[in-house]
N, C-alpha and C. Protein backbone atom coordinates (compact mmCIF):
# COMPACT_ATOMS: atom_id res chain seq x y z
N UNK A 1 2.51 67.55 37.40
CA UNK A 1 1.62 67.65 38.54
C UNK A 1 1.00 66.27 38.80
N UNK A 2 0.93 66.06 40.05
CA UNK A 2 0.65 64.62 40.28
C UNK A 2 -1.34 64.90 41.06
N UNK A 3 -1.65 63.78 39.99
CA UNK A 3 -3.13 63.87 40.64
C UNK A 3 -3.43 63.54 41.99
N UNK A 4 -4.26 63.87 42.59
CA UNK A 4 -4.22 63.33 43.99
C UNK A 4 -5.74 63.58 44.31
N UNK A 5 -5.97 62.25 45.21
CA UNK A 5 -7.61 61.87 45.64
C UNK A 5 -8.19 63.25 46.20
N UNK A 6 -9.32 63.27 46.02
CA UNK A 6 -10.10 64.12 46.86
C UNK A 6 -9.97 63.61 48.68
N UNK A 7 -9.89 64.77 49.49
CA UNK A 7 -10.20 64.12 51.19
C UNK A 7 -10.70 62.73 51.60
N UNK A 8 -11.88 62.66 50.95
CA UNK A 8 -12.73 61.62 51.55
C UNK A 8 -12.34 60.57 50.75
N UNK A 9 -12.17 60.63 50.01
CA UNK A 9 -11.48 59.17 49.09
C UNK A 9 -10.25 58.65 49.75
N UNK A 10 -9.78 59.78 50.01
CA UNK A 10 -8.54 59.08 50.75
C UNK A 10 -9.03 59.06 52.44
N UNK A 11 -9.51 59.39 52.64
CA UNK A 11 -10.07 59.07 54.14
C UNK A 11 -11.23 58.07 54.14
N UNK A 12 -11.74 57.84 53.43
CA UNK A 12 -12.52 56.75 53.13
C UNK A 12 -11.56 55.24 52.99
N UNK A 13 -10.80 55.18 52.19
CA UNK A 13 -9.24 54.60 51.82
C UNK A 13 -8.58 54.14 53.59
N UNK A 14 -8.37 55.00 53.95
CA UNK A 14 -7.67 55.08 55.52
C UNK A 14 -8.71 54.21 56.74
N UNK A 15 -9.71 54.71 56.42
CA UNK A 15 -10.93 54.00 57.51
C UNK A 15 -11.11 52.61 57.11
N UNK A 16 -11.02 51.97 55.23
CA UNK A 16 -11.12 50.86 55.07
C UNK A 16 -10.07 50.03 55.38
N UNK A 17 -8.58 50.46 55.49
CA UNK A 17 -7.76 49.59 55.27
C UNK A 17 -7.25 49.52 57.09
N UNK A 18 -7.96 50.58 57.74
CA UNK A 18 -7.25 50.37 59.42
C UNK A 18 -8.21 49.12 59.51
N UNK A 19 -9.64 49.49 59.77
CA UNK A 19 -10.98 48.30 59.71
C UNK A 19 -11.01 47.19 59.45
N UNK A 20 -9.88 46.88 57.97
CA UNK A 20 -10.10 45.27 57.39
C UNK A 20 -8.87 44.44 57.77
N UNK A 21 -7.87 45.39 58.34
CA UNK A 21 -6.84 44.75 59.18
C UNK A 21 -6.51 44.41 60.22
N UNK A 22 -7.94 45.43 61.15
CA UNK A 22 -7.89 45.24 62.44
C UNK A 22 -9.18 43.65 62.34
N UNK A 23 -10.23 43.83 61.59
CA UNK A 23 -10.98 42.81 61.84
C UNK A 23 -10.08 41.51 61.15
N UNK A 24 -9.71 41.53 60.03
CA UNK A 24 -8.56 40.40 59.96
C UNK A 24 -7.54 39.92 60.45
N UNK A 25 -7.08 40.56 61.79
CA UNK A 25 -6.18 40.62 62.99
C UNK A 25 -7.47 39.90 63.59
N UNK A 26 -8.35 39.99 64.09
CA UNK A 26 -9.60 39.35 64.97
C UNK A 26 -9.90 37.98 64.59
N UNK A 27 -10.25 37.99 63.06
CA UNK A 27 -10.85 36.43 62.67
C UNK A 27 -9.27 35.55 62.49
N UNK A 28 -8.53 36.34 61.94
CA UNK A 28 -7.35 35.23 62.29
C UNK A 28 -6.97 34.66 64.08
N UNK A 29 -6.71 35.36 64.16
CA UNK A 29 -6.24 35.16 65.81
C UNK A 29 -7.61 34.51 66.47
N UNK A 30 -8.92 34.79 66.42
CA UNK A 30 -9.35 34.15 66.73
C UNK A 30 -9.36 32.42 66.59
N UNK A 31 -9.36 32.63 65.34
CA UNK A 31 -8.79 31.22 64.51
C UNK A 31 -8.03 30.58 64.33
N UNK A 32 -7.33 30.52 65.30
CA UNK A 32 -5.99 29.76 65.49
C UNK A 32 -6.60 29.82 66.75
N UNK A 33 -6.96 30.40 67.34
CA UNK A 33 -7.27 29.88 69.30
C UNK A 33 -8.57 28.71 69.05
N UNK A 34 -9.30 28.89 68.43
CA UNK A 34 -10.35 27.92 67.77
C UNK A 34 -9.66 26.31 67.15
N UNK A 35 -8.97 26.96 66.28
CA UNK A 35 -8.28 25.13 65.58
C UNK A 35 -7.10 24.89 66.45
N UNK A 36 -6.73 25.61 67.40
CA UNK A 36 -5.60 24.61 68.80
C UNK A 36 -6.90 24.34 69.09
N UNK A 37 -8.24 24.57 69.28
CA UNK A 37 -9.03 24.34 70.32
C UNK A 37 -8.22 24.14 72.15
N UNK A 38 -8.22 25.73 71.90
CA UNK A 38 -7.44 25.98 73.32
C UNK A 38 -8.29 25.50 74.51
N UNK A 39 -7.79 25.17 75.45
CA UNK A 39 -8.87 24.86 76.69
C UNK A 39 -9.80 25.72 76.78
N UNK A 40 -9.84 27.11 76.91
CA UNK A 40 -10.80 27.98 77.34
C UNK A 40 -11.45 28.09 76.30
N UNK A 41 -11.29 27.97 75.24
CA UNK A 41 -12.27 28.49 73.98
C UNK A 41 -12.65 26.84 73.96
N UNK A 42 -12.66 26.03 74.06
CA UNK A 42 -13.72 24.82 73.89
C UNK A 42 -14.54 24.59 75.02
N UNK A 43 -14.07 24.92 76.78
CA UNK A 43 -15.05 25.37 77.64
C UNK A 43 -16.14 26.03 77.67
N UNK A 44 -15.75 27.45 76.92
CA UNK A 44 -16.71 28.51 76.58
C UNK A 44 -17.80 27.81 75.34
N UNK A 45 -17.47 27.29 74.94
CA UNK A 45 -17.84 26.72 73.31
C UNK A 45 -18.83 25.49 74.12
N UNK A 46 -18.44 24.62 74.80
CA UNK A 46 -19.17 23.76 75.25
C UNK A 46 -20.35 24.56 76.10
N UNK A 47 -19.61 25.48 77.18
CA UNK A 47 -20.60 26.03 78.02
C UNK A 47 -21.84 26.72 77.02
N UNK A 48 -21.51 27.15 76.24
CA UNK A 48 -23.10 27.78 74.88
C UNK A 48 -23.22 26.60 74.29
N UNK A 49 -23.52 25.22 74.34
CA UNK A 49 -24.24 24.23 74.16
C UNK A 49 -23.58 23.94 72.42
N UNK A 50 -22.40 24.16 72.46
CA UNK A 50 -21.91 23.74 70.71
C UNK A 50 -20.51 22.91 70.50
N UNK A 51 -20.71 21.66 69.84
CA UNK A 51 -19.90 20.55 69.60
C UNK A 51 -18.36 20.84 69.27
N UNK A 52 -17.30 20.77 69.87
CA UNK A 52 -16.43 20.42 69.59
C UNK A 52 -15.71 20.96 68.50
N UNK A 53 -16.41 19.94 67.66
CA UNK A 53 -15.84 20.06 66.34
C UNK A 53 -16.02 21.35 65.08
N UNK A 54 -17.20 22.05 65.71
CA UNK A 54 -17.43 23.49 65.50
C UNK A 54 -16.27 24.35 65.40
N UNK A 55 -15.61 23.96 66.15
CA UNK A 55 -14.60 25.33 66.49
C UNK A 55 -13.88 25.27 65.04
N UNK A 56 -13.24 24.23 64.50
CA UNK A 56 -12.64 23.73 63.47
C UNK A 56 -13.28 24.27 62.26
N UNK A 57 -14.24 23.87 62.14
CA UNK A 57 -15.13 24.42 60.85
C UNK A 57 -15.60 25.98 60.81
N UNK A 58 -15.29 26.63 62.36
CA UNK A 58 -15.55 28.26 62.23
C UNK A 58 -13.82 28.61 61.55
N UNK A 59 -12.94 28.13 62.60
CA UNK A 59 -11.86 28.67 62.00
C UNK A 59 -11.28 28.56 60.72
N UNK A 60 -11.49 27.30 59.98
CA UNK A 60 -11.49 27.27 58.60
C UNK A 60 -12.24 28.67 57.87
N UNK A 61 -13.52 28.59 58.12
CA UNK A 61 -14.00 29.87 57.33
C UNK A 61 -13.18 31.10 57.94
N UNK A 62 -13.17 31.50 58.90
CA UNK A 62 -12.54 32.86 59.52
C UNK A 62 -11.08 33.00 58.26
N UNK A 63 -10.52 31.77 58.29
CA UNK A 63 -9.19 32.00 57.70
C UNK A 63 -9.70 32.06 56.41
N UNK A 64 -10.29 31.54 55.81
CA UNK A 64 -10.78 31.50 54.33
C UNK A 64 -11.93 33.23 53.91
N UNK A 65 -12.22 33.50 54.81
CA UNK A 65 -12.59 34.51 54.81
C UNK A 65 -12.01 36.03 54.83
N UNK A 66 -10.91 35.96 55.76
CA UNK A 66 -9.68 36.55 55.49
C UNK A 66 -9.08 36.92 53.99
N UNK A 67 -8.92 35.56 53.61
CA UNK A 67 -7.76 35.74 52.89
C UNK A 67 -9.00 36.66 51.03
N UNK A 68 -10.43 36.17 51.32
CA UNK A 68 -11.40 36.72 50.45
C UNK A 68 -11.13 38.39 50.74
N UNK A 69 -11.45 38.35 51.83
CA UNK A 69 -11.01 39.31 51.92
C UNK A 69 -10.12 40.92 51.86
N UNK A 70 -9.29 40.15 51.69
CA UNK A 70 -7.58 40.59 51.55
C UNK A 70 -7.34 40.71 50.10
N UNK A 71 -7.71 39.61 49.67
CA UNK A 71 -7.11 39.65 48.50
C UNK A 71 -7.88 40.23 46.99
N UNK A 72 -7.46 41.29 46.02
CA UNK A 72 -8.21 41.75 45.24
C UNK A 72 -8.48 40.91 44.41
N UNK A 73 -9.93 41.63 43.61
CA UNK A 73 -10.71 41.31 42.64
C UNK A 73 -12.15 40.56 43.55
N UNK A 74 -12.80 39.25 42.60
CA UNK A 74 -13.45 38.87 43.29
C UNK A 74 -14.21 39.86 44.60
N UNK A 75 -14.98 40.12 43.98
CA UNK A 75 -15.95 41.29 44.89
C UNK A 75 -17.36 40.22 45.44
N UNK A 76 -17.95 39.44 44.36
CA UNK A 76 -18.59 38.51 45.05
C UNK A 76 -17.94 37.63 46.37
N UNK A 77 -17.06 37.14 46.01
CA UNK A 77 -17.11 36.33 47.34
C UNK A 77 -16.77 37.01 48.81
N UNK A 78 -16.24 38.13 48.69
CA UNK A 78 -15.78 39.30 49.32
C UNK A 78 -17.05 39.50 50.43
N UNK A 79 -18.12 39.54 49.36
CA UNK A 79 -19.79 39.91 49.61
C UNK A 79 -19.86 38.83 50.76
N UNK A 80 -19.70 37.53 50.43
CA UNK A 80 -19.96 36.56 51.53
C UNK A 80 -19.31 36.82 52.41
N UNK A 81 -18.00 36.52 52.42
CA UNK A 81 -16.89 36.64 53.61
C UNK A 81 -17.37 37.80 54.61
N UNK A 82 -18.07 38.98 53.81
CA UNK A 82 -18.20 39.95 54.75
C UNK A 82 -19.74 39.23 55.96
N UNK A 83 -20.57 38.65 54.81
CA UNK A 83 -21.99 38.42 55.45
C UNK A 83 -21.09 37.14 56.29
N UNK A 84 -20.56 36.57 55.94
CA UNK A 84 -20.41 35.32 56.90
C UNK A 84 -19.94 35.51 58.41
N UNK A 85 -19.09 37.02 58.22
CA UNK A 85 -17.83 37.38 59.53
C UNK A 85 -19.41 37.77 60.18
N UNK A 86 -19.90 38.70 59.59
CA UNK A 86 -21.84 38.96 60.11
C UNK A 86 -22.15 38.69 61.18
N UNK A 87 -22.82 37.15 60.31
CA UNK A 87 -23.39 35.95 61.00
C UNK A 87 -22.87 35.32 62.21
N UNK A 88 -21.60 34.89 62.01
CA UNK A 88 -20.74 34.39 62.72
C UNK A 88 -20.83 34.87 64.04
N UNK A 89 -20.35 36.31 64.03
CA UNK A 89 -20.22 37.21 64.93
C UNK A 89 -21.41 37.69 66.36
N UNK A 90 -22.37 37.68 65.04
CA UNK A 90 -23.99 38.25 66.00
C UNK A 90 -24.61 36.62 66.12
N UNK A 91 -24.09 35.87 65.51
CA UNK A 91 -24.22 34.34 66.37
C UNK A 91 -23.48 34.34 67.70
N UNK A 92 -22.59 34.98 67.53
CA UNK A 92 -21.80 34.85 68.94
C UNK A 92 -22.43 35.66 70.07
N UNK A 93 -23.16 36.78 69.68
CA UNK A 93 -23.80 37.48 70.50
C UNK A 93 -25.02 37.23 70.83
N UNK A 94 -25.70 36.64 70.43
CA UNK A 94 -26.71 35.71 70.44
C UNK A 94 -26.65 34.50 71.50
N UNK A 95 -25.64 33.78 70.87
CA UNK A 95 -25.36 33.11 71.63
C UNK A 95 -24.94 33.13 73.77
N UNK A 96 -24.54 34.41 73.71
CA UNK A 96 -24.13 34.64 75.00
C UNK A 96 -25.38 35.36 75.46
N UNK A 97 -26.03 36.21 74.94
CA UNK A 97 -26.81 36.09 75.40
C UNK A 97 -28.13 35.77 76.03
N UNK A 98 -28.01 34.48 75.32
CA UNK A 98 -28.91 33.04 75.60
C UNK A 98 -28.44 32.16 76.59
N UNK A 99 -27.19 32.56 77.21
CA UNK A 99 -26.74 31.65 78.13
C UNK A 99 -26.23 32.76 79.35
N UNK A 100 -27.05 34.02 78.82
CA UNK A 100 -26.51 34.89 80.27
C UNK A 100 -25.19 35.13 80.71
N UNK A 101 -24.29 35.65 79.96
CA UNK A 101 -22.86 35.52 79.78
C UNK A 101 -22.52 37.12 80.66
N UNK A 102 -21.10 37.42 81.10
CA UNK A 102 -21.34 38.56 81.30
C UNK A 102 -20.71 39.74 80.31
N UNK A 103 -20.77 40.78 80.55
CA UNK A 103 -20.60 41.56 79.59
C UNK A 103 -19.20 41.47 78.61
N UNK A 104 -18.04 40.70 79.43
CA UNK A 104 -17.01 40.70 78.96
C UNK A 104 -17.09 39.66 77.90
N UNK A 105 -18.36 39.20 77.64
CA UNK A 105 -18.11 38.13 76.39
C UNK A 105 -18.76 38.27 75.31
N UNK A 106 -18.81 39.33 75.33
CA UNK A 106 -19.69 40.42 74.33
C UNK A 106 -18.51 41.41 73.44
N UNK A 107 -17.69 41.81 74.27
CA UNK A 107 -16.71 42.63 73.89
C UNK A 107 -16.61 42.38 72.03
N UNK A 108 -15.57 41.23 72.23
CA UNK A 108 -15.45 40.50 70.72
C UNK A 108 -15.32 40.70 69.73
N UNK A 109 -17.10 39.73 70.25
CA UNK A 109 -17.71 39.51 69.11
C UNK A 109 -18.81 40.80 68.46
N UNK A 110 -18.84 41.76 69.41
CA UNK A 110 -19.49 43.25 68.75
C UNK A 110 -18.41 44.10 68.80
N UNK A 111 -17.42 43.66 68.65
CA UNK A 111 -15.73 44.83 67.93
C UNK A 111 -15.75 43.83 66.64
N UNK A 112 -15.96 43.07 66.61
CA UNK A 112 -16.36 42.49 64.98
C UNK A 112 -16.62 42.69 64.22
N UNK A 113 -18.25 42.63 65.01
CA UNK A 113 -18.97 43.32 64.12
C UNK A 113 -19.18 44.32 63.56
N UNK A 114 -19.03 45.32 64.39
CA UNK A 114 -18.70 46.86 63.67
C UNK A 114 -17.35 46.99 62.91
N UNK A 115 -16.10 46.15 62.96
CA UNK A 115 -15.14 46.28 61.97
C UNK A 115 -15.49 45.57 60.84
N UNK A 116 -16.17 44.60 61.09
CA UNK A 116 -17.00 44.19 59.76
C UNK A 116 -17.61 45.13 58.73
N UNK A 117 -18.54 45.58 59.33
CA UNK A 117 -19.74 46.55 58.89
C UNK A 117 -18.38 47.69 58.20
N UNK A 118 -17.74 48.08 59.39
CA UNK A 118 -17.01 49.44 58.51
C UNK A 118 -16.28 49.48 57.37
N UNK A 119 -15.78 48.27 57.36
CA UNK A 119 -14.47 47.43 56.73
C UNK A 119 -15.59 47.17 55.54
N UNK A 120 -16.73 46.62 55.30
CA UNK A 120 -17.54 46.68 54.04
C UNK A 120 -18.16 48.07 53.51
N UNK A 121 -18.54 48.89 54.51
CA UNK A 121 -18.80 49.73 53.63
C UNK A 121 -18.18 50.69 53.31
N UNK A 122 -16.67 50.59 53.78
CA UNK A 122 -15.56 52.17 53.45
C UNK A 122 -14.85 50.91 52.25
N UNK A 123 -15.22 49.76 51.97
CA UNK A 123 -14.58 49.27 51.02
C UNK A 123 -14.16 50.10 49.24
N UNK A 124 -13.41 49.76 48.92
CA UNK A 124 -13.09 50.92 47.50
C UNK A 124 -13.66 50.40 46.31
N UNK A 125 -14.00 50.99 45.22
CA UNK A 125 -15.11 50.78 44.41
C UNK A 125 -14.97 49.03 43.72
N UNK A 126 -13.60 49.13 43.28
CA UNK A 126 -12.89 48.38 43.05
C UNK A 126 -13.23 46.58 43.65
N UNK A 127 -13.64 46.87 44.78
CA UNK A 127 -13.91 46.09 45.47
C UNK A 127 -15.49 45.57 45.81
N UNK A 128 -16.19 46.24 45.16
CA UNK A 128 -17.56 45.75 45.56
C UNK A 128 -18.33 45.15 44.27
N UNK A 129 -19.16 44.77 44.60
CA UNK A 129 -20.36 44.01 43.28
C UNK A 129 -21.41 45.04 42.77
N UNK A 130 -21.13 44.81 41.51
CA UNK A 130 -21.69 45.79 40.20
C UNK A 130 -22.56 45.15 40.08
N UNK A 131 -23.49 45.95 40.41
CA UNK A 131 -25.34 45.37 39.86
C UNK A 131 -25.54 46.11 38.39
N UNK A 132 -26.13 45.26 37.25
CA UNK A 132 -26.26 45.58 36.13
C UNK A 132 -27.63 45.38 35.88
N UNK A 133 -28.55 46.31 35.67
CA UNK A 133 -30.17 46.84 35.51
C UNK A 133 -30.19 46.04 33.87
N UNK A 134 -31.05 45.00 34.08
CA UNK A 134 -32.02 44.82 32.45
C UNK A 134 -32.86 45.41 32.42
């Protein structure tokens, strides 16, 4: 007889791994339109008042964040990658809406964020940071 997960473990399982592939489909691809520094994404990037050379140093992390991501063990840095995609993200929303953007530039960067958020917390045990009580 073969053991087999309870429902929610495995649907928990299913929600993490659609979530961390669809948001790692996002920060990659974003990140490569960032380090071509495509025309429109350094327009947009200039038009919210941010240097150039930004784009380069987001997409480095996006990809480096990814791959924390992705790859097992290491549950700490996992922890960051998740807070960083965060930051990043509700910087972006922030950002637009400090410069009065219209709604379509919102899309995004708050499908991000919520694949972020879901993608960390349907994460599997395996995967998260063990707090140890003195």
């Amino acid at each position: 007889m073969t053991k087999r997960n309870p429902p929610n473990v495995r649907t928990g399982k299913i929600i993490y791994w659609i979530a961390t592939l669809w948001l790692s489909l996002g920060m990659v691809s974003t990140g490569i339109v960032q380090l071509l520094k495509v025309k429109e994404e350094l327009g947009l990037f200039t038009h919210l008042g941010y240097p150039g050379y930004l784009l380069t140093i987001l997409a480095v992390w996006k990809f480096l964040g990814v791959i924390a991501v992705l790859i097992p063990k290491f549950p700490l840095v996992k922890e960051w990658a998740y807070a960083g995609f965060f930051f990043a993200m509700s910087g972006a929303v922030f950002s637009h809406l400090a410069c009065a953007d219209g709604a379509k530039e919102f899309f995004g960067p708050i499908l991000l964020i919520i694949l972020t958020v879901v993608s960390w917390y349907f994460r599997p045990a395996d995967r998260k940071v063990i707090l140890v009580n003195r």
